[in-house]
N, C-alpha and C. Protein backbone atom coordinates (compact mmCIF):
# COMPACT_ATOMS: atom_id res chain seq x y z
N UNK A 1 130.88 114.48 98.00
CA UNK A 1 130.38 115.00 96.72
C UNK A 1 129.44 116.17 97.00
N UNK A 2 129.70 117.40 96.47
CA UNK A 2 128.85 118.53 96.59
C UNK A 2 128.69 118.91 95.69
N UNK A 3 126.83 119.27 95.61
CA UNK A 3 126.15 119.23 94.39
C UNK A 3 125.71 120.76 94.43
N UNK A 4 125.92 121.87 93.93
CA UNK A 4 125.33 123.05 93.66
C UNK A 4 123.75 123.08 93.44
N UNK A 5 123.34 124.28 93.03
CA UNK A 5 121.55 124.04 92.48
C UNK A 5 121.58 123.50 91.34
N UNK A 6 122.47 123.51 89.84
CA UNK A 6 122.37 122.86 88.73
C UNK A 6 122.31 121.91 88.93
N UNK A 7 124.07 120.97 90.31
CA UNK A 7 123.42 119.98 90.33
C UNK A 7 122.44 119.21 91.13
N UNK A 8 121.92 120.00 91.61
CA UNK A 8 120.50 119.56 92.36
C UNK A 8 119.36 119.09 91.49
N UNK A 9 119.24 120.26 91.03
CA UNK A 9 118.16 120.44 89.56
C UNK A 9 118.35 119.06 89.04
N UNK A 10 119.88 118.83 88.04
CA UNK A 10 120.04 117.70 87.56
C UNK A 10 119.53 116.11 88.16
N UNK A 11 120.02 116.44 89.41
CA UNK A 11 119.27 115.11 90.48
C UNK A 11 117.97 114.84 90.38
N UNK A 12 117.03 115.92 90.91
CA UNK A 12 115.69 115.74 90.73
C UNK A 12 114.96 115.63 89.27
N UNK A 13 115.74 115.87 88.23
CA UNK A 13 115.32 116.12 87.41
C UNK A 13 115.23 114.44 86.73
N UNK A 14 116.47 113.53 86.99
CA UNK A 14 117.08 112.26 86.34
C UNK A 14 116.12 111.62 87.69
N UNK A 15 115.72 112.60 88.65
CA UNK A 15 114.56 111.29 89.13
C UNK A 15 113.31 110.82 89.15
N UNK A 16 112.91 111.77 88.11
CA UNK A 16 111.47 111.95 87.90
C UNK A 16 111.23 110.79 86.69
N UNK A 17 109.63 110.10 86.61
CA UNK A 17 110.04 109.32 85.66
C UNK A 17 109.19 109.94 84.32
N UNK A 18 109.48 108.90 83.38
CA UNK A 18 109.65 109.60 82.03
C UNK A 18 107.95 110.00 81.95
N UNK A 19 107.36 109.35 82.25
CA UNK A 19 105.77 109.36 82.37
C UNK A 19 104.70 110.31 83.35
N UNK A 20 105.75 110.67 83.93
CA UNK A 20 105.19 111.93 85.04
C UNK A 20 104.95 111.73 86.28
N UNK A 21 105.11 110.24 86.58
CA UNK A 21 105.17 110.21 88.19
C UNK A 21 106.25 110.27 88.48
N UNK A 22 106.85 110.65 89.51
CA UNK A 22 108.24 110.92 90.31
C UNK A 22 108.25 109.81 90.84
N UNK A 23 110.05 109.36 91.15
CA UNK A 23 110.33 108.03 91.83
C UNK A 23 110.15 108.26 93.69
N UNK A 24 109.54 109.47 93.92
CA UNK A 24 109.59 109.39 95.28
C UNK A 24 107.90 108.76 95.60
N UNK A 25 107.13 109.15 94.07
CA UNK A 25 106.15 108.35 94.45
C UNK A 25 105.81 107.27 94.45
N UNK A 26 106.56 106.31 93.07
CA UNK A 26 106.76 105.19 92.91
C UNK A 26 107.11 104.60 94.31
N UNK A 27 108.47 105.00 94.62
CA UNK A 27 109.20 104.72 95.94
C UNK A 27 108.24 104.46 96.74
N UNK A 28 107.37 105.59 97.18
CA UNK A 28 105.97 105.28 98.37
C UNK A 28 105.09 104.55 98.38
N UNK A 29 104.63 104.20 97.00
CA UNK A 29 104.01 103.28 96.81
C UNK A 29 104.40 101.49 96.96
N UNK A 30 105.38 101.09 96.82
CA UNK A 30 106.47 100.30 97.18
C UNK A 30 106.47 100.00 98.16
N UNK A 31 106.79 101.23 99.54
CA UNK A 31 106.73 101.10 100.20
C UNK A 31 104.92 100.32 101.48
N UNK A 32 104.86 101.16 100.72
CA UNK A 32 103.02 101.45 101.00
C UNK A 32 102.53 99.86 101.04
N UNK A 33 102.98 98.83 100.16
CA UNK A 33 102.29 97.35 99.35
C UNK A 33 103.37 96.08 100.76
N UNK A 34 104.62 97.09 100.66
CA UNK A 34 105.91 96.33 101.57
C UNK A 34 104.79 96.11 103.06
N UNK A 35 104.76 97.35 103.23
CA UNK A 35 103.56 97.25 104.63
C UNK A 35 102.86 96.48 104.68
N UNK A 36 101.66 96.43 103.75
CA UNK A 36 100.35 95.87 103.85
C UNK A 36 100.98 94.20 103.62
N UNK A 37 101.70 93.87 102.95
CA UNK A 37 102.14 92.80 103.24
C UNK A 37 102.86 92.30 104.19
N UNK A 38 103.39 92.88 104.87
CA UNK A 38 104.09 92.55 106.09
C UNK A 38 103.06 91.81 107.34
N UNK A 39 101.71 93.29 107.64
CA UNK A 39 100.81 93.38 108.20
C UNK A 39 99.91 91.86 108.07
N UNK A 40 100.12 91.38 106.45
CA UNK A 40 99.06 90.24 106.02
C UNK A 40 99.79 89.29 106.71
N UNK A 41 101.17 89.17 106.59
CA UNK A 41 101.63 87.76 107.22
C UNK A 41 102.06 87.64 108.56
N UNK A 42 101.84 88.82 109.21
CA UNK A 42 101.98 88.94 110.68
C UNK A 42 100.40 88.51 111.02
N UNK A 43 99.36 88.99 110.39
CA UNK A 43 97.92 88.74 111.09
C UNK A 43 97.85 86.26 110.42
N UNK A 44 98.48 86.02 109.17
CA UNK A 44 98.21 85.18 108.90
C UNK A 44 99.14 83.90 110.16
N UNK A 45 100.36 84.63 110.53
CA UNK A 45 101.18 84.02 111.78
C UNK A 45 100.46 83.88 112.85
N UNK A 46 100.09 85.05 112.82
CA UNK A 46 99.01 85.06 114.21
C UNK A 46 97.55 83.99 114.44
N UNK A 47 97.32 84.06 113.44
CA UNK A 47 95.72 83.12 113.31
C UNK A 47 94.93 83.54 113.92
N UNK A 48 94.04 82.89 114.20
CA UNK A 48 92.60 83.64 115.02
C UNK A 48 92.67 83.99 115.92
């Protein structure tokens, strides 16, 4: 599938959300919580 600049534009455009944050930030943030929880139950495995 090859997307020109319209449809590039169109892409970024259907990924932004309706409220003004972009899903790449949403996305990071997501990501960001995935971590810190990972981190919590690796230190809670671990114990003292």
């Amino acid at each position: 599938m090859v997307l020109n600049n319209d449809g590039t534009r169109g892409v970024v455009h259907f990924l932004r959300d309706q409220r003004g944050n972009s899903f790449f930030e949403h996305a990071l943030l997501l990501s960001l919580m995935a971590v810190v929880c990972l981190i919590a139950l690796l230190a809670i495995c671990k114990g003292p």
